[in-house]
Protein backbone atom coordinates (compact mmCIF):
# COMPACT_ATOMS: atom_id res chain seq x y z
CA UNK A 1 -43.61 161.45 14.64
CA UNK A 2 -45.02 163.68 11.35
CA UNK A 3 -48.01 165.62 12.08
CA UNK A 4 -50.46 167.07 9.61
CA UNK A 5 -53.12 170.02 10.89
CA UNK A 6 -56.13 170.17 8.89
CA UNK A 7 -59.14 172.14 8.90
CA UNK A 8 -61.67 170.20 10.36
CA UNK A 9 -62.99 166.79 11.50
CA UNK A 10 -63.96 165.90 8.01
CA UNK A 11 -61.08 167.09 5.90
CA UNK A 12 -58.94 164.20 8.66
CA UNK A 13 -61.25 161.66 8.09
CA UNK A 14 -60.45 162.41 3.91
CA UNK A 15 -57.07 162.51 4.52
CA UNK A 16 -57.37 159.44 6.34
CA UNK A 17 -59.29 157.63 4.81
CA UNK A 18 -56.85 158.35 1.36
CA UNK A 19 -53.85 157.37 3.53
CA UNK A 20 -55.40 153.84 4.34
CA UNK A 21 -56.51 153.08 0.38
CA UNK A 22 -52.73 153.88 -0.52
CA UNK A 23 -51.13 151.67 1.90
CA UNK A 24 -53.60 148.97 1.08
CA UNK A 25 -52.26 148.98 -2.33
CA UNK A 26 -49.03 149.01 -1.44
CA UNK A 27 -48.84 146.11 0.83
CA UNK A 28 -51.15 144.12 -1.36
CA UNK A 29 -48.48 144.71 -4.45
CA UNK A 30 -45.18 144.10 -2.16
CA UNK A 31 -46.52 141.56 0.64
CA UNK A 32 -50.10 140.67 -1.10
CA UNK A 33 -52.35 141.67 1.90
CA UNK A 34 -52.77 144.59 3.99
CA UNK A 35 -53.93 144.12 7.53
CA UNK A 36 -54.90 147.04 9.60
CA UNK A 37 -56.65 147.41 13.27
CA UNK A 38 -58.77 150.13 13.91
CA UNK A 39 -60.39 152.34 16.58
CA UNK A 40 -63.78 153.80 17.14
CA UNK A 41 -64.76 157.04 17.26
CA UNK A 42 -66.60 159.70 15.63
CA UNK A 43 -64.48 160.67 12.87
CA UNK A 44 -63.07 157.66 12.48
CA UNK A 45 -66.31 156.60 10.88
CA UNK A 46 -66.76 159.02 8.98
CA UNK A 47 -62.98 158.00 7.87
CA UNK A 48 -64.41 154.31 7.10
CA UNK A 49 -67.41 155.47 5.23
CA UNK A 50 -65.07 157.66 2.80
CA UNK A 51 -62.36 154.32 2.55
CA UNK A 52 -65.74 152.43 1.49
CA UNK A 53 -66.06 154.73 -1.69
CA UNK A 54 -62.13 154.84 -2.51
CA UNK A 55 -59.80 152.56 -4.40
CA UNK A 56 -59.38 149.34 -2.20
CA UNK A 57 -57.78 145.66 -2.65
CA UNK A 58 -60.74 144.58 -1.17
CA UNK A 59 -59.96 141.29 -1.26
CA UNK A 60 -56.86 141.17 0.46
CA UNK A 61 -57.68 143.02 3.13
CA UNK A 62 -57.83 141.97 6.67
CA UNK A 63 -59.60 144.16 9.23
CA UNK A 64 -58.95 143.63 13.15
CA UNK A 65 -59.92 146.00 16.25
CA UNK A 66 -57.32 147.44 18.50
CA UNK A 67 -60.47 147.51 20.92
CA UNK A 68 -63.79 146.82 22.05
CA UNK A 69 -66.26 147.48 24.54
CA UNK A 70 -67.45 144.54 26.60
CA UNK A 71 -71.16 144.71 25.77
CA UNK A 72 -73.48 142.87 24.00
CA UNK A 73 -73.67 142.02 20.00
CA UNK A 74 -74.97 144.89 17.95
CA UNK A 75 -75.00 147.03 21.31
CA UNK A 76 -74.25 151.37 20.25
CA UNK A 77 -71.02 150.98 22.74
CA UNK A 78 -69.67 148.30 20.40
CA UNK A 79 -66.94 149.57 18.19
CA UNK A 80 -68.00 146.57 16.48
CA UNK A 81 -71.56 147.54 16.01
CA UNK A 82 -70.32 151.30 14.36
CA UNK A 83 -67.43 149.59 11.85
CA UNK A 84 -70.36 147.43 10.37
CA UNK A 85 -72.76 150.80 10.03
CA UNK A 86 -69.25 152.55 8.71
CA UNK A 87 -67.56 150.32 6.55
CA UNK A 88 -68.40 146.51 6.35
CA UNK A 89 -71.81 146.82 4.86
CA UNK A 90 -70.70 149.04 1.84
CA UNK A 91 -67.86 146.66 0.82
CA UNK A 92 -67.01 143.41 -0.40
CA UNK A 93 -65.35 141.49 2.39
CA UNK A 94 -65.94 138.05 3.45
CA UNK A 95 -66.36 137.04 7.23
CA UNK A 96 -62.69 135.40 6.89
CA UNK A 97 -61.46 138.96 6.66
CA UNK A 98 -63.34 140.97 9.82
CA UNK A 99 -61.95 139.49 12.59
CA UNK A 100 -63.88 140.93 15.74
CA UNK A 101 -62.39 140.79 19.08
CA UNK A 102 -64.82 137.99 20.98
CA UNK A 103 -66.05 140.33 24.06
CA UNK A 104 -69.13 137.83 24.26
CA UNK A 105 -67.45 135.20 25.77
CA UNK A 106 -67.58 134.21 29.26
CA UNK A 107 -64.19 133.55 29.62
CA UNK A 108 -62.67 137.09 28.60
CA UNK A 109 -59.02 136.12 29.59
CA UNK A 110 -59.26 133.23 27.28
CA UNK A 111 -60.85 135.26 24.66
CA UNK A 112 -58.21 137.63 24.61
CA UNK A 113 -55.79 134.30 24.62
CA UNK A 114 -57.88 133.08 21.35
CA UNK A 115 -57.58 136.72 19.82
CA UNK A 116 -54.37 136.73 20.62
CA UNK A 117 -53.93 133.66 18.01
CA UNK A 118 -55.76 135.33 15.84
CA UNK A 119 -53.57 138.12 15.58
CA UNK A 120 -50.81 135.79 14.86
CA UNK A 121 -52.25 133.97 12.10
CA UNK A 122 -53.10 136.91 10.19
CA UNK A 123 -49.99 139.10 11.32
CA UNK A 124 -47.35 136.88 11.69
CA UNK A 125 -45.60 136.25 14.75
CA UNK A 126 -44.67 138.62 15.90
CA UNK A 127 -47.63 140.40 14.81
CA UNK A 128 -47.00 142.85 12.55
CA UNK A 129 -49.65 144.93 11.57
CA UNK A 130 -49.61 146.85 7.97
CA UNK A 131 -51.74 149.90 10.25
CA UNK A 132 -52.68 150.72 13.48
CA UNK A 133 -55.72 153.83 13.54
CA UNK A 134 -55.56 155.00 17.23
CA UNK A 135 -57.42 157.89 18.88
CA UNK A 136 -56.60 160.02 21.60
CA UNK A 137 -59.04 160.53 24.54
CA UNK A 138 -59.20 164.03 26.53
CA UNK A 139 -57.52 162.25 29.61
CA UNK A 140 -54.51 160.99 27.02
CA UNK A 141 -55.76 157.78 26.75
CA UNK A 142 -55.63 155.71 23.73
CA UNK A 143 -57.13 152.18 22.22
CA UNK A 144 -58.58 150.69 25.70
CA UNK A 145 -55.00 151.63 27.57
CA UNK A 146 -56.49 153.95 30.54
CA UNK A 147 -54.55 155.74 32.84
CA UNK A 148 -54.29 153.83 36.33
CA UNK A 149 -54.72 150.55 34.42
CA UNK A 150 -52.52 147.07 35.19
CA UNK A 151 -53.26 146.90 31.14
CA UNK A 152 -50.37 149.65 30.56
CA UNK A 153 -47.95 147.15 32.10
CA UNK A 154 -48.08 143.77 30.19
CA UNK A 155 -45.99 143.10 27.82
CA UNK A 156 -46.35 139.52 28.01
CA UNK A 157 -49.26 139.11 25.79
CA UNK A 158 -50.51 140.97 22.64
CA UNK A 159 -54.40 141.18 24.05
CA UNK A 160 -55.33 142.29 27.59
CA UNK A 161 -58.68 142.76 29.35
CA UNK A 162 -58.63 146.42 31.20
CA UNK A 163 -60.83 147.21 33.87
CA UNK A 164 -64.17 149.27 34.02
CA UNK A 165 -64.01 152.52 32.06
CA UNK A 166 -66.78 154.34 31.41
CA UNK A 167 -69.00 152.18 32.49
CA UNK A 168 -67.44 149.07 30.62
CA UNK A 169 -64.74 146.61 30.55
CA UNK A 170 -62.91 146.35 27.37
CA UNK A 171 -60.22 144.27 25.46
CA UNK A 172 -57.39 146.09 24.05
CA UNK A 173 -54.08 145.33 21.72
CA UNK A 174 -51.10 146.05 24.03
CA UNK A 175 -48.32 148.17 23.27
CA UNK A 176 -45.88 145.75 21.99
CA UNK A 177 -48.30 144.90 18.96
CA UNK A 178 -49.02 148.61 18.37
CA UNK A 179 -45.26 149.13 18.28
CA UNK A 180 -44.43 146.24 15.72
CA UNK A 181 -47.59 148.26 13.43
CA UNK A 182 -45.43 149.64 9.83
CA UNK A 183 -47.23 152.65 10.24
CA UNK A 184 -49.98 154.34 13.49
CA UNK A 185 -51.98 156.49 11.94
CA UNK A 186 -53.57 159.15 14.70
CA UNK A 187 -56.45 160.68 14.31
CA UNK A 188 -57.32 164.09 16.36
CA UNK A 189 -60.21 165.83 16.90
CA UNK A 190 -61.86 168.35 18.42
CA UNK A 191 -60.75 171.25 21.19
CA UNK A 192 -60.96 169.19 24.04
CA UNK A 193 -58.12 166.94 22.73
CA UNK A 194 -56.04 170.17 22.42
CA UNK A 195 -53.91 169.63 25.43
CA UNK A 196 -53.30 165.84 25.31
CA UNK A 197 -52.01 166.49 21.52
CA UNK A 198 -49.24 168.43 22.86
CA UNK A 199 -48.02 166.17 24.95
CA UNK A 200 -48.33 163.03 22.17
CA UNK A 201 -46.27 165.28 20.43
CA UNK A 202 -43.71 165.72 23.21
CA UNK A 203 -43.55 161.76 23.77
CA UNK A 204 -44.53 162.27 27.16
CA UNK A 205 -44.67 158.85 28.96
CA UNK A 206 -47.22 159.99 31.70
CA UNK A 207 -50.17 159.46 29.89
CA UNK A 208 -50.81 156.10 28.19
CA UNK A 209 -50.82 157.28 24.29
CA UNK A 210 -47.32 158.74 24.68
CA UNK A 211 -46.09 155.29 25.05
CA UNK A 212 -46.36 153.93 21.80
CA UNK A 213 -43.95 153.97 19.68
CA UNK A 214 -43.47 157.38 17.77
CA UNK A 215 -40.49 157.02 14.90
CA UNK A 216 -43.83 155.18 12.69
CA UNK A 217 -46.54 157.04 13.58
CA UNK A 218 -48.37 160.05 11.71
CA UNK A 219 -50.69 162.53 13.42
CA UNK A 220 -53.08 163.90 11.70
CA UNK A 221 -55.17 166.62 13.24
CA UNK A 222 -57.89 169.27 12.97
CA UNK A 223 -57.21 172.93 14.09
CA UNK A 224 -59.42 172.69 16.86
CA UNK A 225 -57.49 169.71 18.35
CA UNK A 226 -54.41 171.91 17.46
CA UNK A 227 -54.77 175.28 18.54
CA UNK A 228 -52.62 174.32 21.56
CA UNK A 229 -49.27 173.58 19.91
CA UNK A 230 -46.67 175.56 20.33
């Protein structure tokens, strides 16, 4: 795991936000798409409204969500709802490309099922993801994998359903697709995600973010989120 400590919230969502434009071109010139999942989040829009204004394939980009909030369309709690405001309105994509996990649906075990599919028709199978943009809550949760959830145990499936949290169910990408992802890309901010960095760093297995897979993943961090680190 590489980390990177910058000096605020903003100067990661540049950083970020520059990191995502150059593996876009990348994969478009070796594989000839880039597919990337990503979180919500306060700077992580901020990080999609600077990718909006930077160098992009546009067109050969595929956008998926590692997770979403059970709750109606256009609802603030949607992830869904922000990565339009952030990102979708400001660039060229066509539907084809924004493939939003399907939360409406009545059935959420079979929706997860269907975006399950999806993931393998854009990703391969196995999936394999180009990026994966993951947060890190204060409790060391990441994506919708919660501590205490039966979510942290499947790896059966590449979408599960978790229970409440926070007030809402949600569907999340499991960690055997986040693992497959060529690169996670972490982003860390704020003091109250101070101690939970430190132990992302130290690969510790007791809280659900130090699970995933570290030997791909970069961290990049303000000092707030930082000042913790030995």
């Amino acid at each position: 795991m590489k980390l990177e400590v910058l000096d605020d919230a903003d100067a990661v969502a540049e950083e970020a936000a520059a990191i995502i434009a150059t593996d876009a071109r990348i994969a478009t010139a070796e594989r000839g798409r880039f597919v990337m999942a990503v979180s919500g989040g306060h700077t992580p829009w901020a990080m999609l409204r600077a990718l909006a204004g930077m160098q992009v394939p546009w067109e050969s980009v595929h956008i998926l969500q590692v997770d979403e909030r059970v709750a109606p369309a256009g609802d603030p709690d949607r992830n869904l709802t922000h990565l339009r405001e952030s990102l979708l309105e400001h660039v060229r994509l066509r539907p084809a490309q924004v493939h939003a996990m399907p939360v409406d649906e009545p059935d959420l075990e079979a929706a997860a099922a269907a975006y399950a599919r999806t993931l393998r028709e854009t990703g391969g199978s196995p999936t394999v993801l180009d990026l994966v943009h993951l947060g890190l809550g204060p409790d060391g949760h990441t994506a919708s994998l919660v501590p205490g959830d039966p979510v942290l145990t499947v790896t059966d499936a590449a979408v599960a359903v978790a229970g409440p949290y926070q007030g809402r169910r949600r569907m999340t990408l499991t960690y055997p697709v986040l693992d497959h992802a060529r690169r996670v890309l972490w982003v860390v901010t704020g003091e109250d995600k101070a101690k939970m960095l430190q132990r992302l760093i130290d690969g510790d297995r007791s809280i659900p973010a130090g699970r995933v897979r570290a030997d791909r993943a970069l961290v990049l961090a303000d000092r707030a989120a930082a000042a913790k680190l030995r």
